[in-house]
PDB file of N, CA and C in Angstrom:
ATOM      1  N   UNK A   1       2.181-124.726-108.850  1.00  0.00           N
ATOM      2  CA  UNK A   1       3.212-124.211-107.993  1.00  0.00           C
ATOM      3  C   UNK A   1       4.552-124.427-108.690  1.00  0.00           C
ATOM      4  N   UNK A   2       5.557-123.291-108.489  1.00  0.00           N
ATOM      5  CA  UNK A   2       6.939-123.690-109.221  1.00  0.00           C
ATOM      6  C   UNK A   2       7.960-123.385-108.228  1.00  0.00           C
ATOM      7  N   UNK A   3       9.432-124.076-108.406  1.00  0.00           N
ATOM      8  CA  UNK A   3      10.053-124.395-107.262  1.00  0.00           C
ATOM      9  C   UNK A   3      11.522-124.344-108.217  1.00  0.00           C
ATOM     10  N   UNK A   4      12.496-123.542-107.535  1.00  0.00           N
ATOM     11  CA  UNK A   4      13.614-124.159-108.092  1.00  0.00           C
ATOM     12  C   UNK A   4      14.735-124.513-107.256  1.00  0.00           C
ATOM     13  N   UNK A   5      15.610-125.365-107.929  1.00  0.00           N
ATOM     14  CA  UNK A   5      16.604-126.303-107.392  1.00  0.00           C
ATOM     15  C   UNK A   5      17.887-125.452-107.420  1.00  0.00           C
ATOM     16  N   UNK A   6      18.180-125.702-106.682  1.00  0.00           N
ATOM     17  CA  UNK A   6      20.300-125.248-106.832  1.00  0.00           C
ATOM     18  C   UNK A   6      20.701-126.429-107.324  1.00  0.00           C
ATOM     19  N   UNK A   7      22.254-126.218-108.478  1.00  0.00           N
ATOM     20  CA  UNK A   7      23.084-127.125-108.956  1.00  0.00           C
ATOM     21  C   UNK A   7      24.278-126.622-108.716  1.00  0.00           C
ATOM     22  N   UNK A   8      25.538-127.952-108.337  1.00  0.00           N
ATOM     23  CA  UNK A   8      26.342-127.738-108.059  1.00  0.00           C
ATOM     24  C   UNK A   8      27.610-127.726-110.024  1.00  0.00           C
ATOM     25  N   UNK A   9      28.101-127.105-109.793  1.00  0.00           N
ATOM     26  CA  UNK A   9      29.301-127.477-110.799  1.00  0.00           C
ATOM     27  C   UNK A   9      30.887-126.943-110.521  1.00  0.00           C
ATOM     28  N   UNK A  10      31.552-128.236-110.504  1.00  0.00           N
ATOM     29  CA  UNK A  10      32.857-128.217-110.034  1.00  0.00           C
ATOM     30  C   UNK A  10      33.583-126.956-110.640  1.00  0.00           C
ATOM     31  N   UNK A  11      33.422-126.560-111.793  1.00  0.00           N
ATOM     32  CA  UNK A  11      34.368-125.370-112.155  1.00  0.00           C
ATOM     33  C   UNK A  11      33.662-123.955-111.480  1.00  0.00           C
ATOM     34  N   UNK A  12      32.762-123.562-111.435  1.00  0.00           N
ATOM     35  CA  UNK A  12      32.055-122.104-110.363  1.00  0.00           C
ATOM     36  C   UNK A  12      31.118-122.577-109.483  1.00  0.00           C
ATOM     37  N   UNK A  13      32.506-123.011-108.109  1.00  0.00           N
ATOM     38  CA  UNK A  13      32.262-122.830-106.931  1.00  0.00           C
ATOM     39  C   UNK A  13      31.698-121.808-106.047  1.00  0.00           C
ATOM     40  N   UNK A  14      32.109-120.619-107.072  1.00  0.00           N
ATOM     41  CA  UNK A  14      31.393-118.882-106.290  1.00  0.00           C
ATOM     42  C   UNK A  14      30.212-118.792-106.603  1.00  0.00           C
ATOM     43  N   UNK A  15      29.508-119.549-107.824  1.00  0.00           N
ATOM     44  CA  UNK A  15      28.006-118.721-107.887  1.00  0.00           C
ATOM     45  C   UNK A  15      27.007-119.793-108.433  1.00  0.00           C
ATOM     46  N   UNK A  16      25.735-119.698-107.637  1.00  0.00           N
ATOM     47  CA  UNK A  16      24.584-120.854-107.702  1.00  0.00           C
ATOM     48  C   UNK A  16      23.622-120.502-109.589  1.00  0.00           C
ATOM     49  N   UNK A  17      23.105-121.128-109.638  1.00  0.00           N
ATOM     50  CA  UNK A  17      21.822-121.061-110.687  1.00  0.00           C
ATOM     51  C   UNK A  17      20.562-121.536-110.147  1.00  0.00           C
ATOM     52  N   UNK A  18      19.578-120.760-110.777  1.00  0.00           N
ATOM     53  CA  UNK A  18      18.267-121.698-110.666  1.00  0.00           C
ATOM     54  C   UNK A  18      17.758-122.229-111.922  1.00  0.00           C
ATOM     55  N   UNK A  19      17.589-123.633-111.705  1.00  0.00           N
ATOM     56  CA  UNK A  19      16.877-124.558-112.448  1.00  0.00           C
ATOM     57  C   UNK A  19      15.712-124.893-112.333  1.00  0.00           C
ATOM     58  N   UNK A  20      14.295-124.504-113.836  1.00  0.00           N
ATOM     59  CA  UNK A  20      13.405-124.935-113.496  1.00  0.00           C
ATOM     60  C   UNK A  20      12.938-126.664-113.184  1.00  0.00           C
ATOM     61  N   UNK A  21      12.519-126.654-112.460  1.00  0.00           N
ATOM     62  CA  UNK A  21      12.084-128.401-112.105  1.00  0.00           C
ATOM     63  C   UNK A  21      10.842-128.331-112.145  1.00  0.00           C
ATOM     64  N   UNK A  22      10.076-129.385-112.893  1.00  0.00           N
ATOM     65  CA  UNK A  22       8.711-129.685-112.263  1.00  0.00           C
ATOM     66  C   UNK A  22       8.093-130.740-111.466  1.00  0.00           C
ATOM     67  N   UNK A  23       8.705-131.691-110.662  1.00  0.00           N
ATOM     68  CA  UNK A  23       8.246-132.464-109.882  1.00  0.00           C
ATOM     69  C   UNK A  23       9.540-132.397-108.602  1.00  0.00           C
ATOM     70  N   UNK A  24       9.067-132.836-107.346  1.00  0.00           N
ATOM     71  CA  UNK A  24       9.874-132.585-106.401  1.00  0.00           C
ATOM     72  C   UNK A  24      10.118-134.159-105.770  1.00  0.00           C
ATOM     73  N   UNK A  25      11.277-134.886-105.443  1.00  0.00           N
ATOM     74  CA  UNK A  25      11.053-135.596-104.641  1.00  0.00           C
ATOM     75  C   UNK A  25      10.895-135.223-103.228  1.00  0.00           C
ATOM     76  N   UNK A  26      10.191-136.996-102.469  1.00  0.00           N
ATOM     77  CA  UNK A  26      10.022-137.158-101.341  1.00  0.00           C
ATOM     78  C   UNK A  26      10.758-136.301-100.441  1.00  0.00           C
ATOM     79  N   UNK A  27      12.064-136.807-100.463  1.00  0.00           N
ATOM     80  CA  UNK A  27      13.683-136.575 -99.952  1.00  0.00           C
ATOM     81  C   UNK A  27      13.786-135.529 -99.814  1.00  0.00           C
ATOM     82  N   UNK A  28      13.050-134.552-101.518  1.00  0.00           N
ATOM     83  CA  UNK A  28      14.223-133.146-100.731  1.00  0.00           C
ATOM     84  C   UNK A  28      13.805-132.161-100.194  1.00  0.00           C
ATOM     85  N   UNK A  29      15.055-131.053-100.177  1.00  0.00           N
ATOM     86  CA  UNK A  29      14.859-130.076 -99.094  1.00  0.00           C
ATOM     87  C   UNK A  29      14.043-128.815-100.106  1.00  0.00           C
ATOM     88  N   UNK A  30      12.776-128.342 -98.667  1.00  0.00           N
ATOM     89  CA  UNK A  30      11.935-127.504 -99.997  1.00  0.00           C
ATOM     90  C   UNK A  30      11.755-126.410 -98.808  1.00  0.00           C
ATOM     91  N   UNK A  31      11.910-125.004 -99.337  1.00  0.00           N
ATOM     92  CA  UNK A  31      11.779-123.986 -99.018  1.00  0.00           C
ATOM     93  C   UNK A  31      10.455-123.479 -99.954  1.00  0.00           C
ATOM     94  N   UNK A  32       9.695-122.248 -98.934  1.00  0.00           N
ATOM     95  CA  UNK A  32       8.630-121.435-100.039  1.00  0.00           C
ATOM     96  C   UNK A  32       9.559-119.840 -99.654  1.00  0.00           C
ATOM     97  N   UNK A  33       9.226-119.361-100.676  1.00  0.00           N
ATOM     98  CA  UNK A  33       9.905-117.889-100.759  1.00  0.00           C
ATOM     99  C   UNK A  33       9.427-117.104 -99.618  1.00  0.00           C
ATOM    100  N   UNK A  34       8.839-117.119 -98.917  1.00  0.00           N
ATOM    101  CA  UNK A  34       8.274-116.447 -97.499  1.00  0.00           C
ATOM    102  C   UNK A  34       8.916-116.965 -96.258  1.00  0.00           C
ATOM    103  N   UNK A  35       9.825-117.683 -96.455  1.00  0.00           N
ATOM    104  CA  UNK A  35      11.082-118.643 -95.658  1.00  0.00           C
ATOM    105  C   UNK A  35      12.471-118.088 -95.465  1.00  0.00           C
ATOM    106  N   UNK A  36      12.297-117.256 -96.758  1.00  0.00           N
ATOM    107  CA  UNK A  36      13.860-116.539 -97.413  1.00  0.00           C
ATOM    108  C   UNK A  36      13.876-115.277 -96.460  1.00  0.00           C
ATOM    109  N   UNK A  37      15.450-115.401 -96.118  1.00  0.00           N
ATOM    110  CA  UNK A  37      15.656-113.825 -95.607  1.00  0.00           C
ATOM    111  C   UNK A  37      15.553-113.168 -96.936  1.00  0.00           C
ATOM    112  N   UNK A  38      15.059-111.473 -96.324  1.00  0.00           N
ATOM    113  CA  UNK A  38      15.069-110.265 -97.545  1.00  0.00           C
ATOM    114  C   UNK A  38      15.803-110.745 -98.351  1.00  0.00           C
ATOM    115  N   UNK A  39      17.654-110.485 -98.033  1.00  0.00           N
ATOM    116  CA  UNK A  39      18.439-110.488 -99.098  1.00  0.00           C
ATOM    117  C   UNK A  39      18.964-111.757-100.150  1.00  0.00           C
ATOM    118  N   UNK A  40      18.143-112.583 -99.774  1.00  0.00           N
ATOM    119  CA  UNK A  40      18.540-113.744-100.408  1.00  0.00           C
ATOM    120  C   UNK A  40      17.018-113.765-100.962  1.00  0.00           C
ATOM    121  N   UNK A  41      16.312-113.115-100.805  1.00  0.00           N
ATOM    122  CA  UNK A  41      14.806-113.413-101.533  1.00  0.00           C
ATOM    123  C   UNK A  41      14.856-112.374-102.908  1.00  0.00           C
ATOM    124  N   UNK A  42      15.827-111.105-102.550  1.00  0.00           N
ATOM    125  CA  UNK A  42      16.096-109.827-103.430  1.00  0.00           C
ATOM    126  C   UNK A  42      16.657-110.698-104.798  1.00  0.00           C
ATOM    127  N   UNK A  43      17.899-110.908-103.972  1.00  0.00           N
ATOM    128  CA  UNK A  43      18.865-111.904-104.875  1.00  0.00           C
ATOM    129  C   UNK A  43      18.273-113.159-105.661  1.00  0.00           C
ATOM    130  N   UNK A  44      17.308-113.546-104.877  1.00  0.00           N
ATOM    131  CA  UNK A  44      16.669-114.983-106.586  1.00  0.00           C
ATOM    132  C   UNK A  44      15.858-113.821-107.292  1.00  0.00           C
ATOM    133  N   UNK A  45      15.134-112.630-106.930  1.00  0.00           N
ATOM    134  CA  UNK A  45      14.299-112.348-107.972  1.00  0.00           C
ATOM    135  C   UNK A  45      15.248-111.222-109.205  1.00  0.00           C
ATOM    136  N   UNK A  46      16.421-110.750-108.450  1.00  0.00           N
ATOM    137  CA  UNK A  46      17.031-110.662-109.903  1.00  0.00           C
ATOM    138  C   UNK A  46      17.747-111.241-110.715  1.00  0.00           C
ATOM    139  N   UNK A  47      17.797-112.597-109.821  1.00  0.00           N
ATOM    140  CA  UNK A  47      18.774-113.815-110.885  1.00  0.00           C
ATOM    141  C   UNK A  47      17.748-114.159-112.091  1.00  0.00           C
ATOM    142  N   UNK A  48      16.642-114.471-111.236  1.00  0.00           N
ATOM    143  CA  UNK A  48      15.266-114.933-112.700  1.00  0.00           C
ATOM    144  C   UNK A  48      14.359-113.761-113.192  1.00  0.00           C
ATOM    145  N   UNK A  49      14.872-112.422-113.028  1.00  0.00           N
ATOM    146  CA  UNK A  49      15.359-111.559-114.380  1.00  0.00           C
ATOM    147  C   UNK A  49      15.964-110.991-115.126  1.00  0.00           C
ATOM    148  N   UNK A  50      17.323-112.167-114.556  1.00  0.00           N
ATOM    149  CA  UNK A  50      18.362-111.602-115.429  1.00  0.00           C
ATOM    150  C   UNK A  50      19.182-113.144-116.121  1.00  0.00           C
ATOM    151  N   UNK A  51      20.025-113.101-115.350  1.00  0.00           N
ATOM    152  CA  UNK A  51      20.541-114.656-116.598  1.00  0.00           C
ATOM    153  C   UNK A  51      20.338-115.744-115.700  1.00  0.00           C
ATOM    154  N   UNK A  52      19.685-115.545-113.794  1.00  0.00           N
ATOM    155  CA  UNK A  52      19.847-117.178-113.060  1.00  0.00           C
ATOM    156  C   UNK A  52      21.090-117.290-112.287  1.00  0.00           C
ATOM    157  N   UNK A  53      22.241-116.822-112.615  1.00  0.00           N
ATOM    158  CA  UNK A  53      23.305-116.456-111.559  1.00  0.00           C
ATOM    159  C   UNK A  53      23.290-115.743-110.349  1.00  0.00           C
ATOM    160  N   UNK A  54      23.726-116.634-108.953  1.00  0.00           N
ATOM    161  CA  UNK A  54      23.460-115.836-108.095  1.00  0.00           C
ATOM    162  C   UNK A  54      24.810-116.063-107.287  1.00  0.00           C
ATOM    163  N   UNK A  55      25.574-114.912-107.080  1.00  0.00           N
ATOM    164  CA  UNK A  55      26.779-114.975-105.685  1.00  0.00           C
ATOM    165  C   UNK A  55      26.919-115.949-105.143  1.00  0.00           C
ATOM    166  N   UNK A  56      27.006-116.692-104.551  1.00  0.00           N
ATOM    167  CA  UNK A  56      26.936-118.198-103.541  1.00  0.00           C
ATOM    168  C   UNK A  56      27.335-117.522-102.472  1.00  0.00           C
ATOM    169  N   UNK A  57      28.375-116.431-102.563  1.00  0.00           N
ATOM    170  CA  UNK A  57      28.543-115.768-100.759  1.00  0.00           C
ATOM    171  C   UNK A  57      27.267-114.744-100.351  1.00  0.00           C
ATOM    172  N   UNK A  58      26.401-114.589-101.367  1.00  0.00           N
ATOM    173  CA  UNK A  58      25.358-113.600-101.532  1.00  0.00           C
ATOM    174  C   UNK A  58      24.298-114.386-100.329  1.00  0.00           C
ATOM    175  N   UNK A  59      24.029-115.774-100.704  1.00  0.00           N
ATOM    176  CA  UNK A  59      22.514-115.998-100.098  1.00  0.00           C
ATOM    177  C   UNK A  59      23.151-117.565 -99.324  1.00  0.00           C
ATOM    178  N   UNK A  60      21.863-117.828 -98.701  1.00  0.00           N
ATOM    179  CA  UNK A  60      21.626-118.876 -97.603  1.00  0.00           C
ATOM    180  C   UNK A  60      21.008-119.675 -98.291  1.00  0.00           C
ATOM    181  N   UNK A  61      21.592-120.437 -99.530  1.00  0.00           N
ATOM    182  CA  UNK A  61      20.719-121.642-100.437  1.00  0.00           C
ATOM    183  C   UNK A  61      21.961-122.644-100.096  1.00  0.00           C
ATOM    184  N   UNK A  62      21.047-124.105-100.537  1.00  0.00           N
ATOM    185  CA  UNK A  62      22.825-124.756-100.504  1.00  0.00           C
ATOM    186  C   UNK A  62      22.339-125.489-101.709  1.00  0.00           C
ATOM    187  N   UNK A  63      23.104-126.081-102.426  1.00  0.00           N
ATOM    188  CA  UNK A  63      22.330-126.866-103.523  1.00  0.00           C
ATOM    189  C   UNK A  63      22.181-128.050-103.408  1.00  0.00           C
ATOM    190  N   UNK A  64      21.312-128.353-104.240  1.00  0.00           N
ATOM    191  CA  UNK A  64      20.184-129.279-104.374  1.00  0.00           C
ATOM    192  C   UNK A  64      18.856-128.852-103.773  1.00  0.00           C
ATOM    193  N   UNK A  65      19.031-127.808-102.853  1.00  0.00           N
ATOM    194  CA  UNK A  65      17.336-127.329-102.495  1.00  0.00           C
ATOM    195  C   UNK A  65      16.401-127.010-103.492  1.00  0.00           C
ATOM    196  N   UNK A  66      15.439-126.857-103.155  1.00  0.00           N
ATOM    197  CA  UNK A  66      14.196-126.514-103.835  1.00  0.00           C
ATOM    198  C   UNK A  66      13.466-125.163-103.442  1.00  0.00           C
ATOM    199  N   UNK A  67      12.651-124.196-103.773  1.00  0.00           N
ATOM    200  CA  UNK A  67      12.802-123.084-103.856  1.00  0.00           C
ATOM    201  C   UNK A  67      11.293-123.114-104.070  1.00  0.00           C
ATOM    202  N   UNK A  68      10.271-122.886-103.693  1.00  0.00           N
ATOM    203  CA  UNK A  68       9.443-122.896-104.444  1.00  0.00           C
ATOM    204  C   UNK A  68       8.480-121.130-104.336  1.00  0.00           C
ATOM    205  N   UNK A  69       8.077-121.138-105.412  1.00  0.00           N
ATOM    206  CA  UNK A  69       8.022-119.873-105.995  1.00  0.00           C
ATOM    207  C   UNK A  69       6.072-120.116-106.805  1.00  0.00           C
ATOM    208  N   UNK A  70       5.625-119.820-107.742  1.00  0.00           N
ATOM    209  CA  UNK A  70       4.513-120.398-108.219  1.00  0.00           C
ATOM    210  C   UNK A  70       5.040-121.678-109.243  1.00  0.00           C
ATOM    211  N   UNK A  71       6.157-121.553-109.595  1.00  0.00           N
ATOM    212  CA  UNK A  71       6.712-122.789-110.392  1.00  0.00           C
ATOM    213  C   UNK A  71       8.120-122.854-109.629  1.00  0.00           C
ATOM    214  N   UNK A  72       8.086-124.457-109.698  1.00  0.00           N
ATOM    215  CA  UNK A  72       9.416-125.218-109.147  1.00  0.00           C
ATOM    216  C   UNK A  72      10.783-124.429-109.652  1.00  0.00           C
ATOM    217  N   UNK A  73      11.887-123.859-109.221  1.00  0.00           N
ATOM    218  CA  UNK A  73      12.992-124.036-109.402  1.00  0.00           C
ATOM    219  C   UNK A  73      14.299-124.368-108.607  1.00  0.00           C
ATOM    220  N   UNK A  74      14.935-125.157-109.024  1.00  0.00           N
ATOM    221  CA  UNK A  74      16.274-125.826-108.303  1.00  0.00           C
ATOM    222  C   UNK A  74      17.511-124.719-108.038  1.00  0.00           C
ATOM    223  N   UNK A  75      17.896-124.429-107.707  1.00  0.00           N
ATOM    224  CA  UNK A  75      19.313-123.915-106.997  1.00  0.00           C
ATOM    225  C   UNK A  75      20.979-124.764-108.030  1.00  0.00           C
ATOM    226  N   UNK A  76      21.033-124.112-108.656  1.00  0.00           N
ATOM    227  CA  UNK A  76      22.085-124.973-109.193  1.00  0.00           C
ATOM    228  C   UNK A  76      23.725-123.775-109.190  1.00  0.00           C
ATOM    229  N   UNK A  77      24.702-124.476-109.620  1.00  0.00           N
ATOM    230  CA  UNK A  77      25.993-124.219-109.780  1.00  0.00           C
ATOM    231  C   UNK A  77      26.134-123.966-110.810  1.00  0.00           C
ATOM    232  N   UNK A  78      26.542-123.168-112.030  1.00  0.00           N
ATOM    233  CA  UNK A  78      27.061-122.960-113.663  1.00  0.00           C
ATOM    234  C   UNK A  78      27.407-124.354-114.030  1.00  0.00           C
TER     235      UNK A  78
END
């Protein structure tokens, strides 16, 4: 199974990344892609075929979530 994380970074506040992760903690917050509204489900699958950048006013992620997909990826910030 793969899952990704959001990251935050202080200089682009406007737009998330996904990071692959492969282990999840206890703690965090884990979504499966069948959880996602449409447009925020549209929006990760052309971020991870294109460079991983996604709007932050675009979708309903917050970071540090978890995402899970067939492999882990994180939600991150640039």
């Amino acid at each position: 199974m793969a899952s990704s994380e959001l990251h935050h970074s202080d200089q682009f506040h406007q737009s998330l990344h996904l990071e692959r992760v492969e282990s999840v903690t206890s703690d965090a917050t884990v979504r499966h892609v069948d959880q996602l509204e449409t447009e925020t489900l549209e929006t990760i699958y052309a971020a991870l075929e294109g460079n991983g950048s996604i709007p932050a006013t675009d979708v309903d992620l917050e970071v540090g979530e978890i995402i899970v997909f067939t492999e882990y990826r994180r939600v991150v910030r640039p």
